[in-house]
Protein backbone atom coordinates (compact mmCIF):
# COMPACT_ATOMS: atom_id res chain seq x y z
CA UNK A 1 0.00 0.00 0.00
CA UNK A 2 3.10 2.31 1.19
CA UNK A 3 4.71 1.31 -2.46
CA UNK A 4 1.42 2.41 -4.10
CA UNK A 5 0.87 5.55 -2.33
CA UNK A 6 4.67 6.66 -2.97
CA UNK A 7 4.35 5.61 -6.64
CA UNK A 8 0.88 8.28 -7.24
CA UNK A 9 1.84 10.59 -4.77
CA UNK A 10 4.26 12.67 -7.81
CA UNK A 11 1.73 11.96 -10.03
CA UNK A 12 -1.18 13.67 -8.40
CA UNK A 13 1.04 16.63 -6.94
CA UNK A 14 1.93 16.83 -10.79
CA UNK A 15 -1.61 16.68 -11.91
CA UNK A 16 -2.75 19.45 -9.45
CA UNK A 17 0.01 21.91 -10.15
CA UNK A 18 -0.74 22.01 -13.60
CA UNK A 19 -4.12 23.76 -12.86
CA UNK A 20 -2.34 26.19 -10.71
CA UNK A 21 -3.64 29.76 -10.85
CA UNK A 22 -1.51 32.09 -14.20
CA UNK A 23 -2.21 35.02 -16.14
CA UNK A 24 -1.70 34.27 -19.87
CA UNK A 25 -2.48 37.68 -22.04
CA UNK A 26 -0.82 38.42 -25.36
CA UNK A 27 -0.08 41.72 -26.21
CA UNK A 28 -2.67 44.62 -27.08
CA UNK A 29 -2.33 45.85 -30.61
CA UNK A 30 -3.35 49.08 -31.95
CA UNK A 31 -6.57 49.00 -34.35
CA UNK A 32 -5.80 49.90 -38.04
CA UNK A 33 -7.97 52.38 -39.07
CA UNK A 34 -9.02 50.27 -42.19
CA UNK A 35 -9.81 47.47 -40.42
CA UNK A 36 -11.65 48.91 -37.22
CA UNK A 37 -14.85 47.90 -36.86
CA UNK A 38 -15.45 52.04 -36.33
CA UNK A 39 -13.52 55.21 -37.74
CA UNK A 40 -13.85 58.64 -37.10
CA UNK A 41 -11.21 61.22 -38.14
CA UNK A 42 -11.31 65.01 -37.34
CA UNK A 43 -8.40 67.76 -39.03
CA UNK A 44 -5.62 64.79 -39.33
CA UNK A 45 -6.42 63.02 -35.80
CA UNK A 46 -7.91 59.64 -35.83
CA UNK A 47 -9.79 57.71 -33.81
CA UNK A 48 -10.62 54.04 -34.18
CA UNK A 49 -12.55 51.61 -31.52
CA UNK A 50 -13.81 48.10 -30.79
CA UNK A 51 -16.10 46.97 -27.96
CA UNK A 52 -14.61 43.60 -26.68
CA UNK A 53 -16.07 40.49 -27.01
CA UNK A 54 -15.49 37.53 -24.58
CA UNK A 55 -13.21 36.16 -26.65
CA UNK A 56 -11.29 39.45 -26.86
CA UNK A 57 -11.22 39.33 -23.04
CA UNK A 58 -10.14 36.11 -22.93
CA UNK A 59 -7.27 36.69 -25.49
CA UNK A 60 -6.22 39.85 -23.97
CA UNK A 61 -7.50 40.38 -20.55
CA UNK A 62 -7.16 36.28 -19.64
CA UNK A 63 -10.16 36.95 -17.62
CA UNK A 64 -14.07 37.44 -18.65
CA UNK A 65 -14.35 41.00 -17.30
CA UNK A 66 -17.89 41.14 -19.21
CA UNK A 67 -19.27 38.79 -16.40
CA UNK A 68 -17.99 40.99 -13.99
CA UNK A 69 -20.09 43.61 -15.08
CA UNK A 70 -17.61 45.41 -17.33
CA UNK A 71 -17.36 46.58 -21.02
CA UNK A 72 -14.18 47.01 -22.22
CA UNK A 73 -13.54 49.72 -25.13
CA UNK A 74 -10.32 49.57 -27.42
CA UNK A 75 -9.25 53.04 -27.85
CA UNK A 76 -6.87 53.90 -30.72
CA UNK A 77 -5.83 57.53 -31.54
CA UNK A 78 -3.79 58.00 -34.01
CA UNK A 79 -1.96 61.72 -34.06
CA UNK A 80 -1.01 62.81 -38.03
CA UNK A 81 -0.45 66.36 -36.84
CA UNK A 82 2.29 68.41 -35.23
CA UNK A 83 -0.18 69.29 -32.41
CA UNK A 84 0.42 67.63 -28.74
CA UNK A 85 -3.12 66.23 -28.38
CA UNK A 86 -4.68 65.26 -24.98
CA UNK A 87 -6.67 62.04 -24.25
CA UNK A 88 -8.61 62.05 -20.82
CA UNK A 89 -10.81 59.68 -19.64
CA UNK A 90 -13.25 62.98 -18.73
CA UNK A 91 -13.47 63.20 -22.79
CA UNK A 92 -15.83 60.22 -23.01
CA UNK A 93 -19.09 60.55 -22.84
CA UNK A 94 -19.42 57.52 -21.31
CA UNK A 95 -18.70 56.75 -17.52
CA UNK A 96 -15.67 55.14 -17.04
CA UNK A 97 -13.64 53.02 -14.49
CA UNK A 98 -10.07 52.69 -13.37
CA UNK A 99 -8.41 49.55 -14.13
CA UNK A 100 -7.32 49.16 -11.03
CA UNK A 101 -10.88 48.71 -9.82
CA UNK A 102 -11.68 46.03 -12.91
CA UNK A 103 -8.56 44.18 -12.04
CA UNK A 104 -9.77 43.79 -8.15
CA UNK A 105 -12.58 42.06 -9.67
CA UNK A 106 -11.26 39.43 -11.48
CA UNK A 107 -7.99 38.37 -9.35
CA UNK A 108 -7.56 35.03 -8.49
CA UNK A 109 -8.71 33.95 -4.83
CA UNK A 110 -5.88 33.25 -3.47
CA UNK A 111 -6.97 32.63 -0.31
CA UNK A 112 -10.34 30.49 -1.55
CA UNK A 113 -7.74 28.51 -3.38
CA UNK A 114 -5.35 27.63 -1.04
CA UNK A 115 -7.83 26.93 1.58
CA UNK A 116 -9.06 24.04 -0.03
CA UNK A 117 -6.12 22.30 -1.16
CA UNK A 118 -5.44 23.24 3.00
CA UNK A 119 -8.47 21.16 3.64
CA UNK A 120 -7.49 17.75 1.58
CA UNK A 121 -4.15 18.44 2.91
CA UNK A 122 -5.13 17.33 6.03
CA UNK A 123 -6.31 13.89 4.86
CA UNK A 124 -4.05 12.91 1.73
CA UNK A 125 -0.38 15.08 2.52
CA UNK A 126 0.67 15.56 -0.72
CA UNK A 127 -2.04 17.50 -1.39
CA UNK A 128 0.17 20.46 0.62
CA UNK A 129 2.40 21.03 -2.06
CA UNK A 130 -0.33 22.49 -4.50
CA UNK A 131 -1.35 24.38 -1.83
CA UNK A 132 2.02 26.01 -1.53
CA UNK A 133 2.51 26.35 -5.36
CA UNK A 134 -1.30 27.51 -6.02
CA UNK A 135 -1.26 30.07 -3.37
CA UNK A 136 2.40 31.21 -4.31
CA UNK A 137 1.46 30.95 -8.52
CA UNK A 138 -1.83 32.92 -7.65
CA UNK A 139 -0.53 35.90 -5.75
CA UNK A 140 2.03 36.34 -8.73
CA UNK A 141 -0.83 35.82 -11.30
CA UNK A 142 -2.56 38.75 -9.66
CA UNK A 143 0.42 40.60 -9.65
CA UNK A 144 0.76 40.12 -13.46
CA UNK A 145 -2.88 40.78 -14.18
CA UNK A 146 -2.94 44.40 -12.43
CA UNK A 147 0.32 45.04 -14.28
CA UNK A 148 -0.88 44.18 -17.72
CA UNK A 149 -4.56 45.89 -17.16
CA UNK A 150 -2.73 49.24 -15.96
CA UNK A 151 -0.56 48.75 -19.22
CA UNK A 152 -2.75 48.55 -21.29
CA UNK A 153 -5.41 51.33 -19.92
CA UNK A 154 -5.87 54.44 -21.65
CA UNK A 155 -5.16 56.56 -19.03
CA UNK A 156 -4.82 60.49 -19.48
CA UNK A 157 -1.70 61.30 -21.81
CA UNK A 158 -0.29 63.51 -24.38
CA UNK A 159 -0.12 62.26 -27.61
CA UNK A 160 2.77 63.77 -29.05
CA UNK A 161 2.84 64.51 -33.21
CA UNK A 162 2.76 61.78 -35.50
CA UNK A 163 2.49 58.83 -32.52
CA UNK A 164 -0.36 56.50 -31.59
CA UNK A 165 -2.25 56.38 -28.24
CA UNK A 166 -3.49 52.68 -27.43
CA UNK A 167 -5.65 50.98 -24.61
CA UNK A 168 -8.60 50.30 -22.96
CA UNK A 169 -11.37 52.06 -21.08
CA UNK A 170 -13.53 49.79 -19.21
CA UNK A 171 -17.46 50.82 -19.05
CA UNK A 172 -19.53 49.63 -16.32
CA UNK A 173 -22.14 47.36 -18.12
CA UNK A 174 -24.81 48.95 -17.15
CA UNK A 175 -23.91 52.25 -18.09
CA UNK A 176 -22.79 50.73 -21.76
CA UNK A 177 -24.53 52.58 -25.11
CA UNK A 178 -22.82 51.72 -28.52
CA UNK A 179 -22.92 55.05 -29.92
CA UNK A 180 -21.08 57.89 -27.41
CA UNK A 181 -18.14 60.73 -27.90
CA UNK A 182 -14.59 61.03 -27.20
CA UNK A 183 -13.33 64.61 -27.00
CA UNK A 184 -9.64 65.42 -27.07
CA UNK A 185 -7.90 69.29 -26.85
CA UNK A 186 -4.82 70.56 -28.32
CA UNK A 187 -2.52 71.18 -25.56
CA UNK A 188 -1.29 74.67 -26.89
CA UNK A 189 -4.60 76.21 -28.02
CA UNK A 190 -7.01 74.05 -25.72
CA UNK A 191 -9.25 73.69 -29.03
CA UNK A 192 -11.32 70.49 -28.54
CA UNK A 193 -11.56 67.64 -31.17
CA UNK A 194 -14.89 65.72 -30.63
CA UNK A 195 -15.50 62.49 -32.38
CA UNK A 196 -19.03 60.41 -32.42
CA UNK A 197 -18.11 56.93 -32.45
CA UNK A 198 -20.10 53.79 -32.26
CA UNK A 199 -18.40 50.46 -30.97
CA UNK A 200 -21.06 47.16 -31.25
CA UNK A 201 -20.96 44.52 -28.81
């Protein structure tokens, strides 16, 4: 029995630490204004976006945020002037959240987690090393996802002349309409840019 148990005993620890808690999220990239699902260009400034799907939160986010109760918005401003052009989350029209906040939502539970491997610990003891590997792998996945979601957040910035502002704005669901405004300024003569925009679920 001692032989058996020693012989499955790697093989279960094995087993279990494969579904450990991780953050897999390729990179974002910026929307091509020809392929955008929406375009909206105003005196040589250019603004693309794409609501998310739950595949795209999936692919980029690793996490539904949808089911959360969040809409996420791809952003994507392209600058063809020599003007310094400010994006501000103020300039939508819609209300928006910090990533921060969207992130807090989604993290692993750590402590949830490592509770019940805990729990079968007590009965079957190889059942503690999970525990120390999930609860160590999910603290560092949630480290990773608030990273990544304040990376790739369109947070308020200056887009400087002929570069490209990309992220995401996340909507609270409820608050979601497909058609809404983003205004920008030019930083030296405060003149607003306002583009209608319209981003499907």
């Amino acid at each position: 029995m001692k032989t058996i148990c020693a012989a499955l005993c790697p093989l279960i620890v094995a087993t279990l630490c494969g579904g450990c808690a991780s953050y897999k999220a390729v990179s974002l990239p910026p929307l091509q204004p020809e392929f955008a699902p929406y375009v909206e260009e105003n005196d040589g400034v250019i603004v693309a976006c794409k609501a998310f799907s739950k595949a795209d939160c999936k692919r980029y986010l690793d996490r539904d945020v949808i089911s959360k109760g969040y809409q996420p918005v791809q952003v994507t401003v392209k600058n063809e002037t020599k003007k310094y052009v400010v994006f501000s989350e103020q300039g939508v029209s819609l209300p928006c959240v910090p990533a921060e906040e969207v992130a807090q939502k989604v993290h692993t539970n750590t402590a949830g987690r490592a509770t019940v491997y805990g729990v079968g610990a007590l009965f079957l003891w190889p059942l503690a090393v999970p525990a120390i590997v999930d609860g160590v792998g999910s603290s560092k996945a949630n480290q990773q996802l608030n990273s990544d979601f304040a990376a790739k957040s369109a947070d308020q910035t200056v887009i400087q002349p002929y570069s490209t502002l990309n992220g995401l704005i996340f909507i609270p669901s409820q608050d979601y309409q497909e058609r809404f405004t983003i205004t920008l300024f030019d930083r030296e003569n405060r003149q607003k840019m306002m583009f209608r925009l319209s981003a499907q679920r």
